[in-house]
PDB file of N, CA and C in Angstrom:
ATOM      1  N   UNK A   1       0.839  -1.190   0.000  1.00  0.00           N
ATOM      2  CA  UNK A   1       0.000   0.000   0.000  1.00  0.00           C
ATOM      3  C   UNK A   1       0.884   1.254   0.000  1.00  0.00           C
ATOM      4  N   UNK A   2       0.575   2.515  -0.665  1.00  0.00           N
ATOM      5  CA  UNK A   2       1.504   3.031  -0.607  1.00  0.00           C
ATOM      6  C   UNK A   2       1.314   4.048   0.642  1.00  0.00           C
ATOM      7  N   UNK A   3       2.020   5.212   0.857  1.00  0.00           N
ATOM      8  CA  UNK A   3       2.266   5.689   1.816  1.00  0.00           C
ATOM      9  C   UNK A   3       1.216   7.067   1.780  1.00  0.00           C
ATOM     10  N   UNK A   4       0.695   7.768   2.565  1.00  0.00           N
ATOM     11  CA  UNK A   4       0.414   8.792   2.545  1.00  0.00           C
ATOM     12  C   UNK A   4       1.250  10.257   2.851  1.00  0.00           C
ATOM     13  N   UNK A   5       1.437  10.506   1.378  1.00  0.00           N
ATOM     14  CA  UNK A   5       2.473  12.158   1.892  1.00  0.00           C
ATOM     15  C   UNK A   5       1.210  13.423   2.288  1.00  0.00           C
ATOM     16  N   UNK A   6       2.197  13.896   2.996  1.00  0.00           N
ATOM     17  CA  UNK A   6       1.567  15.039   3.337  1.00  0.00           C
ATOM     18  C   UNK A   6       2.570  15.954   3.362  1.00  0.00           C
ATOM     19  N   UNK A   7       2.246  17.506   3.659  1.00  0.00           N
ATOM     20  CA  UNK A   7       3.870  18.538   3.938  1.00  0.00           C
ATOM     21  C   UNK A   7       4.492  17.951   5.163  1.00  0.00           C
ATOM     22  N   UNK A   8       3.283  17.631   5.653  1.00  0.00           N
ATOM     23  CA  UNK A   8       3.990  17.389   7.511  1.00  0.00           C
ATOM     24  C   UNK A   8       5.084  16.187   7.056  1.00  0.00           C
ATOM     25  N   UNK A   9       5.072  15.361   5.916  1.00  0.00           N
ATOM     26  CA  UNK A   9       5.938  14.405   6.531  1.00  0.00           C
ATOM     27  C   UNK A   9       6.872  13.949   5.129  1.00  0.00           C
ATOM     28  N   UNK A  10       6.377  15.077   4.463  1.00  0.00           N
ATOM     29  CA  UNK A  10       6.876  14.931   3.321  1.00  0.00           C
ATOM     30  C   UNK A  10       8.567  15.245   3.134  1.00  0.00           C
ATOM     31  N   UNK A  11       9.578  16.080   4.204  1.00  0.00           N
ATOM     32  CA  UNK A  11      10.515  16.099   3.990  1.00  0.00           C
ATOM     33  C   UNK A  11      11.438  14.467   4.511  1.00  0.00           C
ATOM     34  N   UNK A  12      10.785  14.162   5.671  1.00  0.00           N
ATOM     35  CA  UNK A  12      10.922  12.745   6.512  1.00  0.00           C
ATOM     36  C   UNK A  12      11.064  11.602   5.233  1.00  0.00           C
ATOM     37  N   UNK A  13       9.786  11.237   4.477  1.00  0.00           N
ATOM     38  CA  UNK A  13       9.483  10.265   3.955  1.00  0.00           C
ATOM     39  C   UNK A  13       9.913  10.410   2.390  1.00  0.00           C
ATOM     40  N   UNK A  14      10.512  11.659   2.085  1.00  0.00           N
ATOM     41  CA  UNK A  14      10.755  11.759   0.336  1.00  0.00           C
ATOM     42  C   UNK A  14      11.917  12.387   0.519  1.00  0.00           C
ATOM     43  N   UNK A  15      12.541  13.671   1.251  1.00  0.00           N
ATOM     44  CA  UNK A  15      13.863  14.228   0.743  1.00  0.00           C
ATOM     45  C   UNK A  15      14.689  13.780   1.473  1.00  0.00           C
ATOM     46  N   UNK A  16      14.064  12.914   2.523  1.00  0.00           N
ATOM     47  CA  UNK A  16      15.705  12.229   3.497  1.00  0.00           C
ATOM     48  C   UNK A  16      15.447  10.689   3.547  1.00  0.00           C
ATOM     49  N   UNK A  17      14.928  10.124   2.465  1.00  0.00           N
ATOM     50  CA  UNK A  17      14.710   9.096   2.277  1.00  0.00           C
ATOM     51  C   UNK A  17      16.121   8.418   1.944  1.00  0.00           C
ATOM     52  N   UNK A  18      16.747   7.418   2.356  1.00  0.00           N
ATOM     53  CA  UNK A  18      17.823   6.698   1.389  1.00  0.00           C
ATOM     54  C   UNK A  18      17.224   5.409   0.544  1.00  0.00           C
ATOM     55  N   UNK A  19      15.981   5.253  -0.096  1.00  0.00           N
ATOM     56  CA  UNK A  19      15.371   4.917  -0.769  1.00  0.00           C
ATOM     57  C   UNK A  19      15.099   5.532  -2.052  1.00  0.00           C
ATOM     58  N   UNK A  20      14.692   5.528  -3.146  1.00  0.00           N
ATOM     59  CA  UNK A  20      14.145   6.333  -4.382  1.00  0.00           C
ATOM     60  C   UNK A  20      12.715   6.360  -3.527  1.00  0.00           C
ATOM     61  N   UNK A  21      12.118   6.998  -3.977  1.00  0.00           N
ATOM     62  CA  UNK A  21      10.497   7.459  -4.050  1.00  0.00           C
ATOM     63  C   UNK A  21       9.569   8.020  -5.327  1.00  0.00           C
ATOM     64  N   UNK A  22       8.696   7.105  -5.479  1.00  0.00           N
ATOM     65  CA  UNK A  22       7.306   7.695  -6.111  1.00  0.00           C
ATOM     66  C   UNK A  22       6.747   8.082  -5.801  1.00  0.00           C
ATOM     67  N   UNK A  23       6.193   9.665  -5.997  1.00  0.00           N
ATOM     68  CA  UNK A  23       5.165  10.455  -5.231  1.00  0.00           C
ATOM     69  C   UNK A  23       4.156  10.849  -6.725  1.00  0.00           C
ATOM     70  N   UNK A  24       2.983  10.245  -6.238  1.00  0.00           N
ATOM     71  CA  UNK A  24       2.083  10.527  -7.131  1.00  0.00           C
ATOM     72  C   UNK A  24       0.808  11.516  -5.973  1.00  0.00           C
ATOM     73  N   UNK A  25       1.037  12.722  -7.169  1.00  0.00           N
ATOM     74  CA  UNK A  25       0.356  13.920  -6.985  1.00  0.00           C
ATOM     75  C   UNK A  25      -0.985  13.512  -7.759  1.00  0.00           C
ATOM     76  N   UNK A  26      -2.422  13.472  -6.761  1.00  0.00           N
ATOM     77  CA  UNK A  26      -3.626  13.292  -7.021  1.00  0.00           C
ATOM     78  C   UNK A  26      -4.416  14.308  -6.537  1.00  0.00           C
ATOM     79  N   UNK A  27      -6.102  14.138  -7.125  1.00  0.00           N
ATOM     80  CA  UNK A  27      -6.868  14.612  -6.151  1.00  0.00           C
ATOM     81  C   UNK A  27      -8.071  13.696  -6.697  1.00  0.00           C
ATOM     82  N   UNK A  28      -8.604  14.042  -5.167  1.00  0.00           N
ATOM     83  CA  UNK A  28     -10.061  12.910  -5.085  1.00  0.00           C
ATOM     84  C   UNK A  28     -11.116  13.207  -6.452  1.00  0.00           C
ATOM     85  N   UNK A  29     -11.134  14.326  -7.287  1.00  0.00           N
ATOM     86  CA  UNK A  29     -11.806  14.893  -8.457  1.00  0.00           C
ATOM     87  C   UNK A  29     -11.547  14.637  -9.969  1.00  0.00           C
ATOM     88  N   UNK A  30     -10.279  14.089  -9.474  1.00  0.00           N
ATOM     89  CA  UNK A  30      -9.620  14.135 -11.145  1.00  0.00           C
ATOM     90  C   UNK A  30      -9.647  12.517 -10.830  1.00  0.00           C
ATOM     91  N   UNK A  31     -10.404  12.320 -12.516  1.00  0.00           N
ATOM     92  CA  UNK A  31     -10.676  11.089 -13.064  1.00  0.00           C
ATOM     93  C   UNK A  31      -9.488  10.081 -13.582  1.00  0.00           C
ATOM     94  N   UNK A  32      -8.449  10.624 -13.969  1.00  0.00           N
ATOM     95  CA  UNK A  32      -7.067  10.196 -14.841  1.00  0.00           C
ATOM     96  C   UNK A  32      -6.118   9.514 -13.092  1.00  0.00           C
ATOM     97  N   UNK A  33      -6.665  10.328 -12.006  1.00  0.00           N
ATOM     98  CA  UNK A  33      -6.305   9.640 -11.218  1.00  0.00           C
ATOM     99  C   UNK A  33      -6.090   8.224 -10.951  1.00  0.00           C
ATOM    100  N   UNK A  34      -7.644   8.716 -10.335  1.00  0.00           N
ATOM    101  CA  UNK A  34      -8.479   7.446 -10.107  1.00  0.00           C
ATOM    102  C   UNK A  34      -7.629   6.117 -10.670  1.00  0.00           C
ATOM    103  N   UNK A  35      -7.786   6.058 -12.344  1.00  0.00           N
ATOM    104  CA  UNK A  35      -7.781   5.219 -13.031  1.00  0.00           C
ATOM    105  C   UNK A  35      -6.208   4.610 -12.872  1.00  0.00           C
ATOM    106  N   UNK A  36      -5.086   5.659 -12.317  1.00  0.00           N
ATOM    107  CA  UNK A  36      -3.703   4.968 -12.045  1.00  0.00           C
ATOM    108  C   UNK A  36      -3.723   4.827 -10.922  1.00  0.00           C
ATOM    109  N   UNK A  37      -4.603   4.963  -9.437  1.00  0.00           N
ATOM    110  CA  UNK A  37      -4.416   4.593  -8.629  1.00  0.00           C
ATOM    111  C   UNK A  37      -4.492   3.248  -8.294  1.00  0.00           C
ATOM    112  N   UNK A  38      -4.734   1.944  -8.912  1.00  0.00           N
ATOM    113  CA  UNK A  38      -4.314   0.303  -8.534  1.00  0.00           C
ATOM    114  C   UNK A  38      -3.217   0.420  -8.650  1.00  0.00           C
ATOM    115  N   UNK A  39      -2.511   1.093 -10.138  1.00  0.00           N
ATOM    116  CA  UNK A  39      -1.578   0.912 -10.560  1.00  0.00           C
ATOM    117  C   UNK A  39      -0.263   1.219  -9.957  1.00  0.00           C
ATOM    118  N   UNK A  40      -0.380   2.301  -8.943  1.00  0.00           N
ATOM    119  CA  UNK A  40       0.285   3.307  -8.375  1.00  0.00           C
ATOM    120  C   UNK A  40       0.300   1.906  -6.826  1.00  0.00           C
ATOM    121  N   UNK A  41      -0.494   1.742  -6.462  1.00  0.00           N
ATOM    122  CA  UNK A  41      -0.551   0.543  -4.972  1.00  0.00           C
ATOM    123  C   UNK A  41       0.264  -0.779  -5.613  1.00  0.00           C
ATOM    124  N   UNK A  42      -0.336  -1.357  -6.844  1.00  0.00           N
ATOM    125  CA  UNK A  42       0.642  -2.725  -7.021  1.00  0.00           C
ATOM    126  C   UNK A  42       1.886  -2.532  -7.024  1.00  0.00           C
ATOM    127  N   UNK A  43       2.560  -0.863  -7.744  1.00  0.00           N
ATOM    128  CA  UNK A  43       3.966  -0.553  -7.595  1.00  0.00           C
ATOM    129  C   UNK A  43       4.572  -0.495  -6.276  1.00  0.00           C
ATOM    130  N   UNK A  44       3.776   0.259  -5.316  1.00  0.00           N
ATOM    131  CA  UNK A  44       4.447  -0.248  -3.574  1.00  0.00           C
ATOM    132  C   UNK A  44       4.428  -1.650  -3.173  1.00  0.00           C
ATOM    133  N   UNK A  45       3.321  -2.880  -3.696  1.00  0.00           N
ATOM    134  CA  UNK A  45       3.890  -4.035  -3.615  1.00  0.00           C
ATOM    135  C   UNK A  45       5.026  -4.230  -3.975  1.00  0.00           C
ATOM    136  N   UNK A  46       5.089  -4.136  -5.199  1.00  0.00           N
ATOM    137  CA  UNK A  46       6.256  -4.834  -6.078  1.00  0.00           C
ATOM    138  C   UNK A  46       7.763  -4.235  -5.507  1.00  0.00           C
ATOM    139  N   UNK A  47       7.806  -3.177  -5.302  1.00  0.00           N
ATOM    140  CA  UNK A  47       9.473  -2.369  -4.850  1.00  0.00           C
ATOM    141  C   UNK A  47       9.176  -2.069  -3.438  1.00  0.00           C
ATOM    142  N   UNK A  48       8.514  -3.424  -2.681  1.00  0.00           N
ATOM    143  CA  UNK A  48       8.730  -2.679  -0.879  1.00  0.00           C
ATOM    144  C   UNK A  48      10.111  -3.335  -0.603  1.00  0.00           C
ATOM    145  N   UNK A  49      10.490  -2.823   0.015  1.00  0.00           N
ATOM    146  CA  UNK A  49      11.866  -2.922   0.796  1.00  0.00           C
ATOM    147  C   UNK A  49      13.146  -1.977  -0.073  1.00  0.00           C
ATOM    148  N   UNK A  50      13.047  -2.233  -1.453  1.00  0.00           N
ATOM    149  CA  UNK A  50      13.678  -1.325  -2.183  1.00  0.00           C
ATOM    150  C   UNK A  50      13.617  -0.083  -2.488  1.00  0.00           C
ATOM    151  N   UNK A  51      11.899   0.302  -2.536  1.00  0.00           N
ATOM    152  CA  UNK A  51      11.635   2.044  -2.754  1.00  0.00           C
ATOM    153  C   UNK A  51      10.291   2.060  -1.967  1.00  0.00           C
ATOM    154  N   UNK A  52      10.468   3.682  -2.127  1.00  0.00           N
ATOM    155  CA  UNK A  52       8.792   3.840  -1.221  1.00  0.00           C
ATOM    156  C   UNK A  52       8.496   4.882  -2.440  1.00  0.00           C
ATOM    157  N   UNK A  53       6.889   3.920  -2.323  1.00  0.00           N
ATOM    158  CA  UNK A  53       5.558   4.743  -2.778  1.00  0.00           C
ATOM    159  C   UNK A  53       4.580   5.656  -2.514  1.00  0.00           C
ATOM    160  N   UNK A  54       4.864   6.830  -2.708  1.00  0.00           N
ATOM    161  CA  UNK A  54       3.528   7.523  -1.857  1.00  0.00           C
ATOM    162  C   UNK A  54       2.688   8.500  -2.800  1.00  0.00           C
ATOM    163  N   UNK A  55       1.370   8.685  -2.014  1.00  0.00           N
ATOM    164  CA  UNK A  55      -0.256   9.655  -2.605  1.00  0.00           C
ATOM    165  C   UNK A  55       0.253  11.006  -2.227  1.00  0.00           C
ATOM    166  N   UNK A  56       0.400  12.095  -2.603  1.00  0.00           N
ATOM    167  CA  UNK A  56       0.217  13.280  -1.937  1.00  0.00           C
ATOM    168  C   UNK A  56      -1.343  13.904  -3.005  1.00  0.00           C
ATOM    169  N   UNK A  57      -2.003  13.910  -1.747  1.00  0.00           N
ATOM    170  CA  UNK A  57      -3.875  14.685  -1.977  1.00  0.00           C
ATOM    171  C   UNK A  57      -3.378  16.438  -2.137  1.00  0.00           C
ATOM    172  N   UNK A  58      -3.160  16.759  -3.893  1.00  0.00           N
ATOM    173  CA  UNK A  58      -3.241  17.876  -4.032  1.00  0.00           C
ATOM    174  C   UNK A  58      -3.866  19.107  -3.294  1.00  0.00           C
ATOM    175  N   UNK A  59      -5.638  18.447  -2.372  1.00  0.00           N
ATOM    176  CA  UNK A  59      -6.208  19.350  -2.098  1.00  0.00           C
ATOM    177  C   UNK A  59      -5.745  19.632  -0.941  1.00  0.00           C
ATOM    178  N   UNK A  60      -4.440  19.144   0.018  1.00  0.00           N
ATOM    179  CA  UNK A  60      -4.318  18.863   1.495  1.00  0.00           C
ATOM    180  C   UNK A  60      -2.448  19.509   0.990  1.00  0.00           C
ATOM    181  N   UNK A  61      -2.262  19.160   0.041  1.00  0.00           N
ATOM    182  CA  UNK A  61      -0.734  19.632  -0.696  1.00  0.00           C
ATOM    183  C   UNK A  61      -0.089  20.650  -1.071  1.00  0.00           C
ATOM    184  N   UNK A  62      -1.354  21.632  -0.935  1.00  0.00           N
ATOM    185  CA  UNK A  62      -0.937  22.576  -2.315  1.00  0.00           C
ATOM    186  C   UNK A  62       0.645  23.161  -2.251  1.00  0.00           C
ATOM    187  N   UNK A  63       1.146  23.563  -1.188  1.00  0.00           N
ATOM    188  CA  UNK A  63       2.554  24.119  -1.383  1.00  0.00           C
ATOM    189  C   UNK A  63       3.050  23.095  -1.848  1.00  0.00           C
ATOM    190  N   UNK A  64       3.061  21.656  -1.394  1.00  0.00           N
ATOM    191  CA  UNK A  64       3.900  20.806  -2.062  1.00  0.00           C
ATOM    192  C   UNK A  64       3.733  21.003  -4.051  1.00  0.00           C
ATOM    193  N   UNK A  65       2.437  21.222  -4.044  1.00  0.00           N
ATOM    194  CA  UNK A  65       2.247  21.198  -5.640  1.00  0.00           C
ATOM    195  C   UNK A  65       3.060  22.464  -6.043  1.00  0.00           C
ATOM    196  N   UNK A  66       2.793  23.761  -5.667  1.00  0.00           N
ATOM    197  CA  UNK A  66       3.519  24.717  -6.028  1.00  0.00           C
ATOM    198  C   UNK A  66       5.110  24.884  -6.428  1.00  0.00           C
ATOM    199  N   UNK A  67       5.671  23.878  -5.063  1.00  0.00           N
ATOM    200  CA  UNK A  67       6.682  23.815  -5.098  1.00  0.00           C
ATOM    201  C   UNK A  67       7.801  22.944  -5.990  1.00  0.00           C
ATOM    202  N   UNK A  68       7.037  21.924  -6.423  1.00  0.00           N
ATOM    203  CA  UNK A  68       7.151  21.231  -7.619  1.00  0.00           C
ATOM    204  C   UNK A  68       6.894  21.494  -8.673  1.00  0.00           C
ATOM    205  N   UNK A  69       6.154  22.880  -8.868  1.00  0.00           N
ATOM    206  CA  UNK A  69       5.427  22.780 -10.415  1.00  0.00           C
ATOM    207  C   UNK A  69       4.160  22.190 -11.214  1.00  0.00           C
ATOM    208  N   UNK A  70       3.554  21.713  -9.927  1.00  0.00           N
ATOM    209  CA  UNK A  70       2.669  20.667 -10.302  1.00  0.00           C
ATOM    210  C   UNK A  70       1.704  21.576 -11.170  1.00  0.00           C
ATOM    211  N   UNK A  71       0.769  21.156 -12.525  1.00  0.00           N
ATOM    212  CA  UNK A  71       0.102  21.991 -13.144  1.00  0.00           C
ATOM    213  C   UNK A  71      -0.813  20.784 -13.595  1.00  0.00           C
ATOM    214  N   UNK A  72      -0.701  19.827 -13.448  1.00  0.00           N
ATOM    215  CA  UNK A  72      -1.822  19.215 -14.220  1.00  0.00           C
ATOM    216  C   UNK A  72      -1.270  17.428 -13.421  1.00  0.00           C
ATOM    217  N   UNK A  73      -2.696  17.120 -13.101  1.00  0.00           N
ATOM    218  CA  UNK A  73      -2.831  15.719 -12.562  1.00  0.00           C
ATOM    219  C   UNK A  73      -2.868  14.284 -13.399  1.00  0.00           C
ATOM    220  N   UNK A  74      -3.168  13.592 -13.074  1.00  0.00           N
ATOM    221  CA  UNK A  74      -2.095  12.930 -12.389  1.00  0.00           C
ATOM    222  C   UNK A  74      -0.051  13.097 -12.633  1.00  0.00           C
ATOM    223  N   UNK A  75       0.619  13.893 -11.175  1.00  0.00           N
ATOM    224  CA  UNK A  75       1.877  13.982 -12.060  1.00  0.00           C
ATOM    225  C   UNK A  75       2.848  12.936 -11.197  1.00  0.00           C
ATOM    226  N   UNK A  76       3.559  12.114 -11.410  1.00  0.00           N
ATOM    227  CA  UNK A  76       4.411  11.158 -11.036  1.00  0.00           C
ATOM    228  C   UNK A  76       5.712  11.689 -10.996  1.00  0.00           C
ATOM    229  N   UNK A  77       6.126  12.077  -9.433  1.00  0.00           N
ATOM    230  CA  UNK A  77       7.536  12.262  -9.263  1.00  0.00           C
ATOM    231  C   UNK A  77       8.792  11.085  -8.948  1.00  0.00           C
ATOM    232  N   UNK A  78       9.410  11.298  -9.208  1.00  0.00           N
ATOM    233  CA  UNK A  78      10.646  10.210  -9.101  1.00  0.00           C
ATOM    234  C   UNK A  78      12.027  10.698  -8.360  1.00  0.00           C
ATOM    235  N   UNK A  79      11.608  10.741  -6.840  1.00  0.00           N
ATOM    236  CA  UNK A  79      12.961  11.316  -6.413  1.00  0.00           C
ATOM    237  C   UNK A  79      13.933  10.005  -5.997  1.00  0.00           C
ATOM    238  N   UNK A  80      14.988  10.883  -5.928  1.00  0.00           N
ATOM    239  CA  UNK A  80      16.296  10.207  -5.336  1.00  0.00           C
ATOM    240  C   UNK A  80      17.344  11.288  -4.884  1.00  0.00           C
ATOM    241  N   UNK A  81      17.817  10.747  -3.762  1.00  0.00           N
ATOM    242  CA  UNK A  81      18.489  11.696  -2.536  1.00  0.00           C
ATOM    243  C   UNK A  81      18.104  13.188  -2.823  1.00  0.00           C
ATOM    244  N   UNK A  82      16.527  12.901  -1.947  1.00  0.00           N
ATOM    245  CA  UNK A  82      16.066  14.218  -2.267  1.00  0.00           C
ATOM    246  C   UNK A  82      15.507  15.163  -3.213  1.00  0.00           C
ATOM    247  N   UNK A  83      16.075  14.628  -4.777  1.00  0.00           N
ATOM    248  CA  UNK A  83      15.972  15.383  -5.822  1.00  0.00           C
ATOM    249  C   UNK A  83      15.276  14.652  -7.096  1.00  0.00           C
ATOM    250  N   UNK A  84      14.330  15.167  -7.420  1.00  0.00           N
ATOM    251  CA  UNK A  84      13.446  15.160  -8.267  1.00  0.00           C
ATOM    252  C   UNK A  84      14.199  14.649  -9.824  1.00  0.00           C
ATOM    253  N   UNK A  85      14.255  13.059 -10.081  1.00  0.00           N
ATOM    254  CA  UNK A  85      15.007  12.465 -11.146  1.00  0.00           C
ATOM    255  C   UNK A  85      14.323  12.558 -12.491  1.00  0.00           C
ATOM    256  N   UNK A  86      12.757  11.828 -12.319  1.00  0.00           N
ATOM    257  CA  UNK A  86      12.301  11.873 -13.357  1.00  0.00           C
ATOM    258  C   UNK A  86      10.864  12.393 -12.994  1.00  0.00           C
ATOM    259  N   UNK A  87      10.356  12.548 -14.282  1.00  0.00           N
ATOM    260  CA  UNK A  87       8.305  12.997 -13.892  1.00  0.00           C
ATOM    261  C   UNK A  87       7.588  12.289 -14.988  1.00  0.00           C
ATOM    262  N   UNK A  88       6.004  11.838 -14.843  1.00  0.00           N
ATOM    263  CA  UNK A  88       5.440  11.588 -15.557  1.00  0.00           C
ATOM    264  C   UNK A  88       4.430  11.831 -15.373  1.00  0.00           C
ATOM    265  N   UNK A  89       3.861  12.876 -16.322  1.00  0.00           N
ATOM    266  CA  UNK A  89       2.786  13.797 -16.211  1.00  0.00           C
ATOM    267  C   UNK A  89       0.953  13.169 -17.083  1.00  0.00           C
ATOM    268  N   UNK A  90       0.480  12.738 -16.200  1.00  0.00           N
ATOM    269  CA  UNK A  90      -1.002  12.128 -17.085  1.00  0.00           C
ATOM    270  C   UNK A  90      -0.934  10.639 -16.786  1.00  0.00           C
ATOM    271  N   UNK A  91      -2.224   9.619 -17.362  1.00  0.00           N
ATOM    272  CA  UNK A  91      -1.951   8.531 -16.668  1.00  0.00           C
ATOM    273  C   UNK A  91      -1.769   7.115 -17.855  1.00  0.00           C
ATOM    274  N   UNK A  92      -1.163   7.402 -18.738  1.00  0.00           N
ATOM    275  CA  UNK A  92      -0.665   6.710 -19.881  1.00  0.00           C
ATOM    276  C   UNK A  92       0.622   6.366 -19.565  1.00  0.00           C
ATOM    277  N   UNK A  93       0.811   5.306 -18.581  1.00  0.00           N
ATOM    278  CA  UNK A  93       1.471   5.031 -18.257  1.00  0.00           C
ATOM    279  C   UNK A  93       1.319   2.863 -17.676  1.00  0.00           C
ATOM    280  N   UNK A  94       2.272   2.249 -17.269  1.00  0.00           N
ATOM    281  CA  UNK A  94       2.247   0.829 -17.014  1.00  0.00           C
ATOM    282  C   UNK A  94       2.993   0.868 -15.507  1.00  0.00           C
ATOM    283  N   UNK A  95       2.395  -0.171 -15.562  1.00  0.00           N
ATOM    284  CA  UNK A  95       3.010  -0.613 -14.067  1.00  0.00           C
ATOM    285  C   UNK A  95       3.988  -1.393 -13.908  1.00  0.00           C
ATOM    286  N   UNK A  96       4.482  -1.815 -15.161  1.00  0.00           N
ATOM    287  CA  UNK A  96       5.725  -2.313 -15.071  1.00  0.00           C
ATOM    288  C   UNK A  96       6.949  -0.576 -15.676  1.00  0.00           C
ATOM    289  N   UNK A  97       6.042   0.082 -16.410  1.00  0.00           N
ATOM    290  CA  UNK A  97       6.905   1.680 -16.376  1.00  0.00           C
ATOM    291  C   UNK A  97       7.615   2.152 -15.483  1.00  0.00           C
ATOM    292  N   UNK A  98       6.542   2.010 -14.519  1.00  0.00           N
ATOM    293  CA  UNK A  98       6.386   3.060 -13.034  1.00  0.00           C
ATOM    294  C   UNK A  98       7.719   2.157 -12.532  1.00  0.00           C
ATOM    295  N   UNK A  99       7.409   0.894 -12.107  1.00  0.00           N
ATOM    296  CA  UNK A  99       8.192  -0.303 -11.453  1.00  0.00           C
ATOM    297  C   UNK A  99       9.635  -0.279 -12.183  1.00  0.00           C
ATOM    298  N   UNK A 100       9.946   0.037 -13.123  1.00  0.00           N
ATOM    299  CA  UNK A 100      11.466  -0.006 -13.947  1.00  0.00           C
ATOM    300  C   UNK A 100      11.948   1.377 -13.467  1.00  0.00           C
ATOM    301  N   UNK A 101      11.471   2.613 -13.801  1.00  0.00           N
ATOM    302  CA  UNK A 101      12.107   3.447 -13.324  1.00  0.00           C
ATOM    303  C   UNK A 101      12.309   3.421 -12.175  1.00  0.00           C
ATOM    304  N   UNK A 102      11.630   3.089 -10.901  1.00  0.00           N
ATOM    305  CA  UNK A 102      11.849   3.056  -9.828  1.00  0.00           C
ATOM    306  C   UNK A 102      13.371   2.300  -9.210  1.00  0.00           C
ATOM    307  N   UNK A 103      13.569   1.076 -10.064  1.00  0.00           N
ATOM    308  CA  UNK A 103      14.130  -0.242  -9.682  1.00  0.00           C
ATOM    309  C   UNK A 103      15.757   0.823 -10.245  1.00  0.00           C
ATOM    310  N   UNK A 104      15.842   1.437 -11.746  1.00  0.00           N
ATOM    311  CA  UNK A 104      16.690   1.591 -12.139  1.00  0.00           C
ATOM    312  C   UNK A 104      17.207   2.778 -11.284  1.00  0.00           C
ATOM    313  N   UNK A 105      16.387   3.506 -10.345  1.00  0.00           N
ATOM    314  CA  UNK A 105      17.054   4.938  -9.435  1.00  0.00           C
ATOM    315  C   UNK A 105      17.778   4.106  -8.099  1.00  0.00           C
ATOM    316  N   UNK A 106      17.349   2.708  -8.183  1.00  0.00           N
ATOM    317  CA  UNK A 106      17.694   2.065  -6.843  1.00  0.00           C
ATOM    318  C   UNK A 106      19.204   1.953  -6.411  1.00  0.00           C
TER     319      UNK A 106
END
């Protein structure tokens, strides 16, 4: 399952992580979500112990969104030590995608 980000814990669980991290930027409204959110949970199965997965709820986020750039949902961040590697913006995307980039920041 993946993790729930928030600001409160978002420097803890994503920029001082010694893990990679997926942070997928959602909100409960947007439909393109929705539709990658299994996809987004089977990826915290598949890479637990190796990376962490987490939701940050745009509507509970917003500085986090600001501060990233976020402009349009669903956007898939890809950090490592701290810093923002790759993005994938919209939900045309696989779960073995999500799962390779993750594995290859490891």
């Amino acid at each position: 399952m993946a993790l729930t980000i928030t600001e409160e814990n978002f420097e803890s669980e994503v920029l001082n992580s010694d893990q990679p991290v997926l942070v997928d930027f959602w909100a409960e409204w947007c439909g393109p979500c929705k539709m990658i959110a299994p996809l987004v949970d089977a990826v915290a199965k598949d890479v637990e112990g190796t990376a962490k997965v987490g939701k940050c709820n745009l509507d509970d986020g917003q500085a986090l969104a600001a501060k990233y750039g976020i402009r349009s949902i669903p956007t898939l961040l890809f950090f490592k030590d701290g810093e923002v590697k790759e993005q994938i913006v919209g939900a045309n995307v696989t779960q073995a995608q999500l799962a390779d980039k993750l594995k290859a920041l490891a």
